[in-house]
N, C-alpha and C. Protein backbone atom coordinates (compact mmCIF):
# COMPACT_ATOMS: atom_id res chain seq x y z
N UNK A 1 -15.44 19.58 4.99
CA UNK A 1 -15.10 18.20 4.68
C UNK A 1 -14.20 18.19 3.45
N UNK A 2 -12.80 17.50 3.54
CA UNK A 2 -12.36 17.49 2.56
C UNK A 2 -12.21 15.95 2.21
N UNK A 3 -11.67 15.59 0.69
CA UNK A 3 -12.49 14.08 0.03
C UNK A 3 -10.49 13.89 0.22
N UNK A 4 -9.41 14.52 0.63
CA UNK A 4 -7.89 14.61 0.41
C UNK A 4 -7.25 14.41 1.53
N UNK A 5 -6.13 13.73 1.86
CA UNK A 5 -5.58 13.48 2.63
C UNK A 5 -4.27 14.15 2.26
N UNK A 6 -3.35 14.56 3.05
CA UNK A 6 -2.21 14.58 2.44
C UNK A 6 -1.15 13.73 2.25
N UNK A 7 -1.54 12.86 2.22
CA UNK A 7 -0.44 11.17 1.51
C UNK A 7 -0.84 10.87 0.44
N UNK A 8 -2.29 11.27 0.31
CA UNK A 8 -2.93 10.28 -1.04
C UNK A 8 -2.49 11.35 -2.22
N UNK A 9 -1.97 10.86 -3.09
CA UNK A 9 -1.46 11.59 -4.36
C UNK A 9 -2.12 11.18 -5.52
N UNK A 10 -1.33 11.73 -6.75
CA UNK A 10 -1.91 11.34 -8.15
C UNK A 10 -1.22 10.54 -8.84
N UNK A 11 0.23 10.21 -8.37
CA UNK A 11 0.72 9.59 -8.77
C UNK A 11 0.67 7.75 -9.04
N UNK A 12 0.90 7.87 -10.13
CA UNK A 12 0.97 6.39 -10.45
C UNK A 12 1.82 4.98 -9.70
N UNK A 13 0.86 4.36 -9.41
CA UNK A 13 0.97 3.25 -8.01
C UNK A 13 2.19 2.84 -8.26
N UNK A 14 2.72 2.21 -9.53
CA UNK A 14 3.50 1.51 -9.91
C UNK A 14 5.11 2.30 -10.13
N UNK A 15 4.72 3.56 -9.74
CA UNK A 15 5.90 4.77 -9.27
C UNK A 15 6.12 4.85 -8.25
N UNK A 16 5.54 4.87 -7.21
CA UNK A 16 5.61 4.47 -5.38
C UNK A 16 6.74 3.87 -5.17
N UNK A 17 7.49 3.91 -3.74
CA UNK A 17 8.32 3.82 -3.44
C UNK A 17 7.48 2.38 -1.97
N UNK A 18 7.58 1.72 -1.80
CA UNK A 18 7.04 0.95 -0.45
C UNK A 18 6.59 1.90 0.49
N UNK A 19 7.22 2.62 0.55
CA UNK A 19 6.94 3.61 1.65
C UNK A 19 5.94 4.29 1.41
N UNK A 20 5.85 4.77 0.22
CA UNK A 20 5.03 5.99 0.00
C UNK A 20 3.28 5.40 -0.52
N UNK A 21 3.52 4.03 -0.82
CA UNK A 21 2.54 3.67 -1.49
C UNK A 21 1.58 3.70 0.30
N UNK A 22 2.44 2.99 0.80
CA UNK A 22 2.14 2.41 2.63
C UNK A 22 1.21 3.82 3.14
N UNK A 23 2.04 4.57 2.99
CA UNK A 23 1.27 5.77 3.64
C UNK A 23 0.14 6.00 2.90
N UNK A 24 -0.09 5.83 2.10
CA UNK A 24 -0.98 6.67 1.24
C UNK A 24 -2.06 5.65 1.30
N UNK A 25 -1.85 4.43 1.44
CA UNK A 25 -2.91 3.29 1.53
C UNK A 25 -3.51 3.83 3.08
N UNK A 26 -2.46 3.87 4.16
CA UNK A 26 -3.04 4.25 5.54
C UNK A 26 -4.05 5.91 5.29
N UNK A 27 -3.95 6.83 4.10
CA UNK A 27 -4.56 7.47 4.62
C UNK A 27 -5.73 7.35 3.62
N UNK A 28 -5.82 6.17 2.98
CA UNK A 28 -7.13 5.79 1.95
C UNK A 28 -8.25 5.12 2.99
N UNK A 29 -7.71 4.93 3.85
CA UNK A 29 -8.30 3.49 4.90
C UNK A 29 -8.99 5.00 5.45
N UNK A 30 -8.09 5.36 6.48
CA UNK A 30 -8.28 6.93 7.04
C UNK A 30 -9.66 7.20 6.79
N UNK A 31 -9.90 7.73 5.12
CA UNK A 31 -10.76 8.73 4.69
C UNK A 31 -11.95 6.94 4.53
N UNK A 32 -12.01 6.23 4.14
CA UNK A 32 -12.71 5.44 3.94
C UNK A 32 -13.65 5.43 5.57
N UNK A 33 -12.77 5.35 6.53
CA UNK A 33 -13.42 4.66 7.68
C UNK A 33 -14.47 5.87 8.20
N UNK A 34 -14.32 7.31 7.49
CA UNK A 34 -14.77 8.37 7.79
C UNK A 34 -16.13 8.21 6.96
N UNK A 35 -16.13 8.01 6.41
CA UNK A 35 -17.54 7.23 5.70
C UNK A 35 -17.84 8.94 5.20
N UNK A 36 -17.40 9.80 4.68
CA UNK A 36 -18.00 11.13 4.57
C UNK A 36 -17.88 11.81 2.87
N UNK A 37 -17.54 10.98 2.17
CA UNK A 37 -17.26 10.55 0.47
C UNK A 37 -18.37 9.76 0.23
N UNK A 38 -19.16 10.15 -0.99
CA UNK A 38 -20.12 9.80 -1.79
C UNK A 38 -19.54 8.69 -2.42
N UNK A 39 -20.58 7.67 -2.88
CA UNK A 39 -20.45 6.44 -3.61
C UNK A 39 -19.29 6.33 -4.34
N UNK A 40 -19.28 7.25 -5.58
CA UNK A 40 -18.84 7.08 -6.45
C UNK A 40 -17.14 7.34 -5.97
N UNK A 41 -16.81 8.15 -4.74
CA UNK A 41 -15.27 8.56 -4.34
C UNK A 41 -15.34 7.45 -4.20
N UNK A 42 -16.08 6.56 -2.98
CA UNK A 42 -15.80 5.69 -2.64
C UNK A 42 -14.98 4.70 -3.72
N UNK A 43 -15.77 4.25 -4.14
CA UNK A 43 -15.77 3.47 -5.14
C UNK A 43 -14.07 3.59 -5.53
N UNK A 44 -13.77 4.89 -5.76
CA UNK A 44 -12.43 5.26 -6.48
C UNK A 44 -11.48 5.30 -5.27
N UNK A 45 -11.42 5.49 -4.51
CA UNK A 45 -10.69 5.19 -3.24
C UNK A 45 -10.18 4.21 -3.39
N UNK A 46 -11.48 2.96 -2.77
CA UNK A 46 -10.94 1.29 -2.61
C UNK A 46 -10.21 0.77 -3.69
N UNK A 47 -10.75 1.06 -5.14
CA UNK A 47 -9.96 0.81 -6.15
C UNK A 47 -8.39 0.91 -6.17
N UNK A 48 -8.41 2.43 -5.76
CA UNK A 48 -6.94 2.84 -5.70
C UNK A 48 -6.18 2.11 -4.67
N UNK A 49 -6.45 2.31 -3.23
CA UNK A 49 -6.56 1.04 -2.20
C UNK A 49 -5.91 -0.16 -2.60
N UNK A 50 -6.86 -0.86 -3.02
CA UNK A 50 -6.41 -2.07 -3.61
C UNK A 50 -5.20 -2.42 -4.52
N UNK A 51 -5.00 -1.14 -5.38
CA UNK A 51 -3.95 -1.51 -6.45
C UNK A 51 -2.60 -0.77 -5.32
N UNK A 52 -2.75 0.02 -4.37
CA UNK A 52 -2.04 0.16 -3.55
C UNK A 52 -1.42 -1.15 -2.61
N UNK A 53 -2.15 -1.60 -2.06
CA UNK A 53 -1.62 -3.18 -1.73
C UNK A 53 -1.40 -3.94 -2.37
N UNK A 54 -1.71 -4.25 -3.29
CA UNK A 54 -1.05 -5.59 -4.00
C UNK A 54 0.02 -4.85 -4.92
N UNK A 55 0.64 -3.58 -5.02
CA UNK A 55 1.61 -3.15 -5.25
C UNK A 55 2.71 -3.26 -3.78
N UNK A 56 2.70 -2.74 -3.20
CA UNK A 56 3.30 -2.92 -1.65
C UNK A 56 3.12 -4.70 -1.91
N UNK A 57 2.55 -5.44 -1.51
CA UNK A 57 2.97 -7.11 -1.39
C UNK A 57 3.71 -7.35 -2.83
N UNK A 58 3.60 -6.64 -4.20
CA UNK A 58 4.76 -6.98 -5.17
C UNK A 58 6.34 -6.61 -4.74
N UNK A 59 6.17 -5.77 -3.91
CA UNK A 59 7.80 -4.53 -3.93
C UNK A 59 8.14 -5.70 -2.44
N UNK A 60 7.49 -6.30 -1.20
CA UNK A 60 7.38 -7.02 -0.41
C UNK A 60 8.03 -8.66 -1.05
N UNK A 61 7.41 -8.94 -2.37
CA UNK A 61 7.86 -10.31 -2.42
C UNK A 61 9.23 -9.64 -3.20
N UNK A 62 9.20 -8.86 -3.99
CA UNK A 62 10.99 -8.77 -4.55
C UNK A 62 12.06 -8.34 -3.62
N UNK A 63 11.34 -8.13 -2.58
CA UNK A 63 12.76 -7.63 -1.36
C UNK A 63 13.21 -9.19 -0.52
N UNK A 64 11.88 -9.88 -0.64
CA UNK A 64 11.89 -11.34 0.28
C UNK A 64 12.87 -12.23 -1.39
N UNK A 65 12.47 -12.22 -2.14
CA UNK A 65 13.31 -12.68 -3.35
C UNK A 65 14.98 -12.21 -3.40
N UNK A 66 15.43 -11.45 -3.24
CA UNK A 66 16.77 -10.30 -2.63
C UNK A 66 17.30 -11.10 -1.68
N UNK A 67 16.75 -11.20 -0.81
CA UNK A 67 17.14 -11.61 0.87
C UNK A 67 17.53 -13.27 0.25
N UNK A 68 16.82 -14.24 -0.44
CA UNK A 68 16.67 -15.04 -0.67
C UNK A 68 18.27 -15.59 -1.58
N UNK A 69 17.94 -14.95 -2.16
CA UNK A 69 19.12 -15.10 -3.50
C UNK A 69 20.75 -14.22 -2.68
N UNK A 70 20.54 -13.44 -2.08
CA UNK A 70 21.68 -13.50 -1.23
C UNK A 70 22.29 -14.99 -0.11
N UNK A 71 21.04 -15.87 -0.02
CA UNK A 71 21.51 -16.89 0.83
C UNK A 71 21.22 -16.65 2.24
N UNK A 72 20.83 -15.66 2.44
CA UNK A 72 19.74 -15.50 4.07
C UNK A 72 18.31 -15.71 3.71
N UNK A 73 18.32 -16.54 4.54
CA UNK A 73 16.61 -17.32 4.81
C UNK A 73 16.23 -16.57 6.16
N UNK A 74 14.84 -15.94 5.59
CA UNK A 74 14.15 -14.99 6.88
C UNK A 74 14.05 -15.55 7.88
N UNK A 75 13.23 -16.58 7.74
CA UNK A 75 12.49 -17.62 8.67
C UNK A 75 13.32 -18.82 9.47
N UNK A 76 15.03 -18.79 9.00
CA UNK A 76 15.90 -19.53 9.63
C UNK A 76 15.67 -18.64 11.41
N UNK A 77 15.27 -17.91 12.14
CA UNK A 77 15.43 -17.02 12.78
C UNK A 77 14.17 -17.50 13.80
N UNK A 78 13.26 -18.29 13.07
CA UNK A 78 12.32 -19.08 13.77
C UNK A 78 12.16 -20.27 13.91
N UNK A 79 13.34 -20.73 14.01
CA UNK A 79 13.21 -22.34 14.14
C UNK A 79 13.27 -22.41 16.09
N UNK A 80 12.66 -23.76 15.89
CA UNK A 80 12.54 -24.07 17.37
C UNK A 80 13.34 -24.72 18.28
């Protein structure tokens, strides 16, 4: 049993690239759903987890902010 995935790194969330944070959240979920990590990983997982997504939805709203301030509206694309 290993507690490591190979996406999940040491690096600092707020260094992530969208991409890299993405993966590494998919393989936090991964090892989480495996239920085979003691409390306390746990614990440090979801943490990390968490600051993993709401990093990804920060890098998410400054790309939708980009798109915006260029004068393309996403959602013009769904009108009825």
């Amino acid at each position: 049993m290993t507690n490591k995935s190979p996406a999940i790194t040491s690096t600092p969330v707020d260094e992530l690239t969208y991409e890299q944070a993405y993966a590494e959240l998919e393989g936090i979920v991964t090892l989480l759903e495996q239920e085979q990590t003691d409390l306390e990983a746990t614990i440090g997982w979801f943490e990390r987890g968490q600051a993993l997504a709401k990093h990804c939805q920060e890098l998410l709203d400054k790309a939708e902010l980009r798109v915006r301030t260029l004068g393309i509206n996403p959602s013009e694309g769904d009108a009825e």
